[in-house]
PDB file of N, CA and C in Angstrom:
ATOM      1  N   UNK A   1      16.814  -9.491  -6.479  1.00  0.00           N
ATOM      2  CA  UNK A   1      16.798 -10.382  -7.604  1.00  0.00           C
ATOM      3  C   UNK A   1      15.404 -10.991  -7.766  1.00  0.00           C
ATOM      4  N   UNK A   2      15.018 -11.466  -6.629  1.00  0.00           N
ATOM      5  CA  UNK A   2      13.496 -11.634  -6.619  1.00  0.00           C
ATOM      6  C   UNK A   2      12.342 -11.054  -7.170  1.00  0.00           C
ATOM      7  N   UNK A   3      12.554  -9.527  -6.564  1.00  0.00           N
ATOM      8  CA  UNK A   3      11.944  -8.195  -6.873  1.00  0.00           C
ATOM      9  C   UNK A   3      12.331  -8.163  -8.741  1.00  0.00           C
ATOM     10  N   UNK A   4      12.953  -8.165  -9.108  1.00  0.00           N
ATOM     11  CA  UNK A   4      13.259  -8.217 -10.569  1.00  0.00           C
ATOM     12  C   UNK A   4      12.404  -9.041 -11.615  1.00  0.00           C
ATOM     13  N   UNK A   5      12.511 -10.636 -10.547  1.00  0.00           N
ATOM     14  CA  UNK A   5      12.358 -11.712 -11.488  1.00  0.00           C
ATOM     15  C   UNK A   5      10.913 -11.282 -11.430  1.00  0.00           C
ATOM     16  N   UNK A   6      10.384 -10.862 -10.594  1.00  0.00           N
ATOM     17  CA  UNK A   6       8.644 -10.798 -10.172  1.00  0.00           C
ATOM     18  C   UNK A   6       7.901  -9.846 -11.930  1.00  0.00           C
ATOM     19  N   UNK A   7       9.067  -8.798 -11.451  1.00  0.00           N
ATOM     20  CA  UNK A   7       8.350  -7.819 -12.279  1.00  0.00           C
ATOM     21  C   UNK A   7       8.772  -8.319 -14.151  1.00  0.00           C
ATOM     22  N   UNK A   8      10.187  -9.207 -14.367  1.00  0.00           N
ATOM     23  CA  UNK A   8      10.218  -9.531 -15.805  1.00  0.00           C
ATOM     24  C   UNK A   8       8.748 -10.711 -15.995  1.00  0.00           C
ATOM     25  N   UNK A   9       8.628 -11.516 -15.012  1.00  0.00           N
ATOM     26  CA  UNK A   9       7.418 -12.469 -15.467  1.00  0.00           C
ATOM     27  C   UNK A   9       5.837 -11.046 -15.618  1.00  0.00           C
ATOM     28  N   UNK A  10       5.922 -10.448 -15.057  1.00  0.00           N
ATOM     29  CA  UNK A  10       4.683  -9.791 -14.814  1.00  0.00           C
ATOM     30  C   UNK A  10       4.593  -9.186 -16.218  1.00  0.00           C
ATOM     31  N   UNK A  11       5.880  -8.265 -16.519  1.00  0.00           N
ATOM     32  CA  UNK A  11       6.070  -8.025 -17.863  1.00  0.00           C
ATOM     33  C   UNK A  11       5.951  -8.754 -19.319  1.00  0.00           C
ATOM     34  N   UNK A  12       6.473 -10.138 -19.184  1.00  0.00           N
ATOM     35  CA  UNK A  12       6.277 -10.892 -20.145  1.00  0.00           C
ATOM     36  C   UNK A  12       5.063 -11.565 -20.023  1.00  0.00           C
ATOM     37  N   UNK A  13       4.512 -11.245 -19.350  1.00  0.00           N
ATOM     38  CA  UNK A  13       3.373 -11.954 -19.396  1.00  0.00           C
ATOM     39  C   UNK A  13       2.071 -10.986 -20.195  1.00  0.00           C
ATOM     40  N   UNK A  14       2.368  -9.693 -19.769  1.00  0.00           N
ATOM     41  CA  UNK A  14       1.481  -8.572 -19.813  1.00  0.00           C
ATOM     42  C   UNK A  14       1.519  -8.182 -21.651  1.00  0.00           C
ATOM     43  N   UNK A  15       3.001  -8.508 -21.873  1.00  0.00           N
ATOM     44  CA  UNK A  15       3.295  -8.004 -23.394  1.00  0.00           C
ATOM     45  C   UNK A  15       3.996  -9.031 -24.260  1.00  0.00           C
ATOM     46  N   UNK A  16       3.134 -10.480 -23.804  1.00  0.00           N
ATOM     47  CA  UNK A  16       3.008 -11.653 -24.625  1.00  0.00           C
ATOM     48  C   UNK A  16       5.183 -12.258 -25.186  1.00  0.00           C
ATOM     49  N   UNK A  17       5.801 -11.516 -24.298  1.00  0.00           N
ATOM     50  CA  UNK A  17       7.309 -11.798 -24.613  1.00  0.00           C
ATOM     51  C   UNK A  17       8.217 -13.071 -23.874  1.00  0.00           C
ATOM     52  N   UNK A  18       8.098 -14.366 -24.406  1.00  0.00           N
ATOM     53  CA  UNK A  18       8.631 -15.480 -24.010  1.00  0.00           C
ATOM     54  C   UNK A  18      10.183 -15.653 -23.454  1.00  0.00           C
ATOM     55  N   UNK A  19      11.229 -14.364 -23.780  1.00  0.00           N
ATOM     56  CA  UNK A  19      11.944 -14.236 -23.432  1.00  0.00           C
ATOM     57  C   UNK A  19      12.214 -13.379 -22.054  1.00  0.00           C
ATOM     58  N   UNK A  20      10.739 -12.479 -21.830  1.00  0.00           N
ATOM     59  CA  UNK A  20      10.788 -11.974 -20.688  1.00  0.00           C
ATOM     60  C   UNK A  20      10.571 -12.941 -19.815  1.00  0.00           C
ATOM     61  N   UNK A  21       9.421 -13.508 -19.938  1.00  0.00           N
ATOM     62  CA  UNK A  21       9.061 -14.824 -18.813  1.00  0.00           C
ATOM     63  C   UNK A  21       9.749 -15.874 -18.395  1.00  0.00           C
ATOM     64  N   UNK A  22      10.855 -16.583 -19.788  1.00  0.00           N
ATOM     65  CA  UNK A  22      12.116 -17.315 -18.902  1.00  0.00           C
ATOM     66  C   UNK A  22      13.017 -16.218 -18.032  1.00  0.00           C
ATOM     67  N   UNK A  23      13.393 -15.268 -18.536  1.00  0.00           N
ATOM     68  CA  UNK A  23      14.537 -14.538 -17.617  1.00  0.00           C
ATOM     69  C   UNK A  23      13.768 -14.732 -16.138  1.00  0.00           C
ATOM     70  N   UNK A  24      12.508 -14.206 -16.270  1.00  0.00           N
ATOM     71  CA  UNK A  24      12.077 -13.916 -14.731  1.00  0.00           C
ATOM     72  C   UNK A  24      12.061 -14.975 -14.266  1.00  0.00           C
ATOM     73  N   UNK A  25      11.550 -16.148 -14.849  1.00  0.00           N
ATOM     74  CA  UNK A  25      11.367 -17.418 -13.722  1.00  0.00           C
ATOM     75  C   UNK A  25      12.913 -18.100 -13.083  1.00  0.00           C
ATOM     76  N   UNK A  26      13.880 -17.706 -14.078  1.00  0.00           N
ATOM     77  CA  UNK A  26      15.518 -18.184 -13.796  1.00  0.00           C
ATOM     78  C   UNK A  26      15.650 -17.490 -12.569  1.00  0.00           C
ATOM     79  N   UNK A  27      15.618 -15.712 -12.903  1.00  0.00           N
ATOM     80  CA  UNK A  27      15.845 -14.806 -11.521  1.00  0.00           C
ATOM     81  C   UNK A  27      15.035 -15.065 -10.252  1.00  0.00           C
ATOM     82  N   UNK A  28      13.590 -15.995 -10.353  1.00  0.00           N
ATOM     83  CA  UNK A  28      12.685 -16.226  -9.019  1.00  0.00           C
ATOM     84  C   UNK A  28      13.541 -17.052  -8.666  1.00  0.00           C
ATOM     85  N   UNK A  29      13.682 -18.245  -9.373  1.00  0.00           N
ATOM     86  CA  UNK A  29      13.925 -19.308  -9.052  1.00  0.00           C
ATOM     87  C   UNK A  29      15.697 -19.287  -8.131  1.00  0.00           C
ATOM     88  N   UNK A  30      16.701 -18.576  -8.767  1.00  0.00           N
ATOM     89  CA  UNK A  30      18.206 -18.162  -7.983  1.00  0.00           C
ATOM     90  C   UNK A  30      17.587 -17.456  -6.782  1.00  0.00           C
ATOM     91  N   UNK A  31      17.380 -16.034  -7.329  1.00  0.00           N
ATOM     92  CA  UNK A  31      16.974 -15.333  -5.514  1.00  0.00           C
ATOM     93  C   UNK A  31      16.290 -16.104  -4.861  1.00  0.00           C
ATOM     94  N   UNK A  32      15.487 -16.890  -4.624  1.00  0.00           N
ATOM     95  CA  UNK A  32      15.124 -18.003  -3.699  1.00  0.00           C
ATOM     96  C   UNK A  32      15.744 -19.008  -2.805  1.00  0.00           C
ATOM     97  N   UNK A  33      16.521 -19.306  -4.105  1.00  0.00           N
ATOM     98  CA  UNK A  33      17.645 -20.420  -3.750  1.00  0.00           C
ATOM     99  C   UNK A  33      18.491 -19.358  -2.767  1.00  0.00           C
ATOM    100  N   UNK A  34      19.375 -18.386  -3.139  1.00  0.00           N
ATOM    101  CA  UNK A  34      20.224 -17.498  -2.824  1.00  0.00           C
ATOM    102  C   UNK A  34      19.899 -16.957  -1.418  1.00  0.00           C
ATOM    103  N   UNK A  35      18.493 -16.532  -1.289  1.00  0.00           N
ATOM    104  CA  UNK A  35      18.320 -16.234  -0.159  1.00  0.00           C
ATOM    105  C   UNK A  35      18.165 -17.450   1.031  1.00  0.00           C
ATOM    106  N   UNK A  36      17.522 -18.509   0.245  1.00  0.00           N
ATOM    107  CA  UNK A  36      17.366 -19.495   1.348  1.00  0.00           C
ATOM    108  C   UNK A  36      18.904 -19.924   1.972  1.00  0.00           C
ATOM    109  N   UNK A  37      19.591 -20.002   1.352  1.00  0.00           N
ATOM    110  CA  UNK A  37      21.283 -20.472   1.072  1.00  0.00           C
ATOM    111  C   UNK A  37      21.757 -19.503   2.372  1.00  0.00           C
ATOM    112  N   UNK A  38      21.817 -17.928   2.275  1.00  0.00           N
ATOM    113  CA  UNK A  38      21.916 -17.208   3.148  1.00  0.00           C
ATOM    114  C   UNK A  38      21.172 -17.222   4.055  1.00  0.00           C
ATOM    115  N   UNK A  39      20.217 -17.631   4.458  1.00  0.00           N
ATOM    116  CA  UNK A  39      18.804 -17.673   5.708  1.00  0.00           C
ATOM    117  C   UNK A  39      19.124 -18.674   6.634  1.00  0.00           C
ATOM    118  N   UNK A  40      20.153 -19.543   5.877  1.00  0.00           N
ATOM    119  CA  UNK A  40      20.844 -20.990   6.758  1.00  0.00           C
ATOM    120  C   UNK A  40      21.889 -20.660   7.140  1.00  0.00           C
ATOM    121  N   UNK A  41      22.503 -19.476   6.920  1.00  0.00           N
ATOM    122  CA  UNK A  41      24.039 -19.420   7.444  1.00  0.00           C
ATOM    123  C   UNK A  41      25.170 -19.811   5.982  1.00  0.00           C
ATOM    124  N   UNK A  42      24.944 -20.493   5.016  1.00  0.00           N
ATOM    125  CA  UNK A  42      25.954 -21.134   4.202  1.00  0.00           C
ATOM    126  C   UNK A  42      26.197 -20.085   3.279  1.00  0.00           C
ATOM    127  N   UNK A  43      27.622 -19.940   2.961  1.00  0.00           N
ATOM    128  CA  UNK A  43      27.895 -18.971   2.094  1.00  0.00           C
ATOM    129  C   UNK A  43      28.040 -19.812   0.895  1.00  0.00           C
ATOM    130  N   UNK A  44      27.880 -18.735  -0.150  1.00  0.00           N
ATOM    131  CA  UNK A  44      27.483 -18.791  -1.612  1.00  0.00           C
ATOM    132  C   UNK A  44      28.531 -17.705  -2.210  1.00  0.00           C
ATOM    133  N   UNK A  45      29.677 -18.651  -2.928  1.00  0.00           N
ATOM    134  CA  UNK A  45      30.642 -17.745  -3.792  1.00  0.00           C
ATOM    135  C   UNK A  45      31.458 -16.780  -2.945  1.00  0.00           C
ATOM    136  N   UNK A  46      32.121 -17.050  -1.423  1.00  0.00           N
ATOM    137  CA  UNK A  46      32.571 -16.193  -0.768  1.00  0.00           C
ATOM    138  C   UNK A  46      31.458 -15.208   0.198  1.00  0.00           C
ATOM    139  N   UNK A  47      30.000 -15.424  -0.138  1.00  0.00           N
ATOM    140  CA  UNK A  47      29.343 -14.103   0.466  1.00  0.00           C
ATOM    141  C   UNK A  47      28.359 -15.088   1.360  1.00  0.00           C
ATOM    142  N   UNK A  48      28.144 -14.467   2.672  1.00  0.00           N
ATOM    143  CA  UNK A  48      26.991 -14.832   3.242  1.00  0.00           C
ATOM    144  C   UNK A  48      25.607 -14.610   2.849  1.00  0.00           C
ATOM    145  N   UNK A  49      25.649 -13.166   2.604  1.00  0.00           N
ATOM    146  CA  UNK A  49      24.265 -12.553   1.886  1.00  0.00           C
ATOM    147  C   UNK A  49      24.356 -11.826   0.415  1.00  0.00           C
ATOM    148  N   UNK A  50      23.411 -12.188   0.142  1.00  0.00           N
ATOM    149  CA  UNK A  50      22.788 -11.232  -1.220  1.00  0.00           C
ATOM    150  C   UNK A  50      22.054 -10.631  -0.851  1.00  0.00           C
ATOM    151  N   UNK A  51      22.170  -9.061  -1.353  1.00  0.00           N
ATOM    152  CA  UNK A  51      21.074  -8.448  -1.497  1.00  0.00           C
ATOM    153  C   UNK A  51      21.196  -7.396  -2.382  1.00  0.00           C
TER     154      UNK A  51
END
């Protein structure tokens, strides 16, 4: 999800698209959270990990 959000900001950034650059910063900003969430042990929605 990380890997995603990286490449929609890189994209919207590259081809001036404001809708690419929120999606990606939403997707940095969850996989972060998501992974940190899992990196502590606490499950998220039934799951320990995302990936």
């Amino acid at each position: 999800m990380i890997t995603l959000g990286i490449l929609l900001l890189l994209l919207g950034l590259l081809f001036h698209v404001a809708l690419l650059w929120s999606v990606g910063v939403v997707l940095v900003v969850l996989g972060a959270l998501l992974a940190v969430l899992g990196a502590v042990g606490r499950g998220v929605a039934g799951r320990r990990h995302f990936f």
